[in-house]
Protein backbone atom coordinates (compact mmCIF):
# COMPACT_ATOMS: atom_id res chain seq x y z
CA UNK A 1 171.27 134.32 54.47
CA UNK A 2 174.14 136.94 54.85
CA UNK A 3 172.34 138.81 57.00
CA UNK A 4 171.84 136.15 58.99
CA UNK A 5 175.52 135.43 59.30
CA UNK A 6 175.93 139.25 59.13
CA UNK A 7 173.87 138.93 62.75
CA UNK A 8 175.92 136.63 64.57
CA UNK A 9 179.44 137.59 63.63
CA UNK A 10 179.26 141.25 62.88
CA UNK A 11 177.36 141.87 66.23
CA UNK A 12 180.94 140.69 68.20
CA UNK A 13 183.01 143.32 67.35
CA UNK A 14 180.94 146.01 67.97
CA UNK A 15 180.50 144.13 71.70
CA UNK A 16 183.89 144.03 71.70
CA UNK A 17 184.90 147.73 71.23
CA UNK A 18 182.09 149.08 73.39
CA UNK A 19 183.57 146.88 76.43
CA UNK A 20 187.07 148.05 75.73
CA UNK A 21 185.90 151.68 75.33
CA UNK A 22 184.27 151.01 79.49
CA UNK A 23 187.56 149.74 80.26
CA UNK A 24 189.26 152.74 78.94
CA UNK A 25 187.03 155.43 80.61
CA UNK A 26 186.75 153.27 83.87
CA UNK A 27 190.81 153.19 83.70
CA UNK A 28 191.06 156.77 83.04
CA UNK A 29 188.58 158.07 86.13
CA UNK A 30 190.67 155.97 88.42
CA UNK A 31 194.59 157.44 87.43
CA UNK A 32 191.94 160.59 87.77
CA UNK A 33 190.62 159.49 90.80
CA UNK A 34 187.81 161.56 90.70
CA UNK A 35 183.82 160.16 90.96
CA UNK A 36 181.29 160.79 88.01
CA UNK A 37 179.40 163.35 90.57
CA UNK A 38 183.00 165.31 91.38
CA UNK A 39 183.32 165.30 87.30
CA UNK A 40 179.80 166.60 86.45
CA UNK A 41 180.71 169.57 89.52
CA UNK A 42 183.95 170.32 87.67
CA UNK A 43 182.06 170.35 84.31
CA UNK A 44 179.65 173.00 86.10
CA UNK A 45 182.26 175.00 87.91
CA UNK A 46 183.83 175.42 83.88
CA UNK A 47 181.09 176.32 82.34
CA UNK A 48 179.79 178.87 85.70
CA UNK A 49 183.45 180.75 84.73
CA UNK A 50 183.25 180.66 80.74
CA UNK A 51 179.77 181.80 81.11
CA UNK A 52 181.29 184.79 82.78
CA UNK A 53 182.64 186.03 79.56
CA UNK A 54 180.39 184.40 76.91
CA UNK A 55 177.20 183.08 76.60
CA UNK A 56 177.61 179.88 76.36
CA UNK A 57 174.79 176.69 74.38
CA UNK A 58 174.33 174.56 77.74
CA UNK A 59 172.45 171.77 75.65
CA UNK A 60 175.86 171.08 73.55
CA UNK A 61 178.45 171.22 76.14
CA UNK A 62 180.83 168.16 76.10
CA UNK A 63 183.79 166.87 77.87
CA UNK A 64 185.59 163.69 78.37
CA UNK A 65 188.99 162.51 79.13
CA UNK A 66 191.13 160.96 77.39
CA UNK A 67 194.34 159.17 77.54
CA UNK A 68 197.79 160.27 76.68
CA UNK A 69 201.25 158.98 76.68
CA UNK A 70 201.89 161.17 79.91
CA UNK A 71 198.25 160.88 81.69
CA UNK A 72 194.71 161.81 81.13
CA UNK A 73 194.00 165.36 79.24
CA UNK A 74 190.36 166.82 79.89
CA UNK A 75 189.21 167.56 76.75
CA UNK A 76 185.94 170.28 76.27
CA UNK A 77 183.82 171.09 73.88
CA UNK A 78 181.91 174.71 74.45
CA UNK A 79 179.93 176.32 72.03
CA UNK A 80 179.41 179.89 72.26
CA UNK A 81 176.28 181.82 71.08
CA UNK A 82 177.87 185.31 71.52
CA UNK A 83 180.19 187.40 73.33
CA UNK A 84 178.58 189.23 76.30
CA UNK A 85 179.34 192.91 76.95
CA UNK A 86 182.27 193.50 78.69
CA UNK A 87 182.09 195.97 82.12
């Protein structure tokens, strides 16, 4: 019986929070202004001049905006396997 109820009410904030985190991230690429193809080139362009200097785990590569008080901040995560010899 309580999962039952579990079902129907605990499913509705979880609905909730996923719309709100849309809004969010549809908010934040407009006051970017800036389409999900322009963001996945400026994720490649990062990584094309990191990779110049490390070597850098492709398959783990994240980034995302987020909101501040005084805009959006691009935030990255980029792991590195190693440092590559330097010229």
């Amino acid at each position: 019986m309580r999962n039952l109820i579990n079902r129907f009410f605990g499913s509705r904030p979880k609905s909730k929070e996923d719309a709100k985190s849309r809004l969010k991230l549809i908010l934040m690429h407009d006051q970017v202004d800036l389409t999900p193809s322009e963001l996945e080139r400026m994720k490649a362009e990062i990584i094309d001049v990191i990779s110049r200097y490390v070597e850098v785990d492709d398959s783990h590569v994240e980034f995302r905006l987020n909101r501040a008080e005084d805009g959006v901040q691009l935030v990255s995560s980029v792991p590195v396997r190693r440092v590559t010899a330097r010229a």
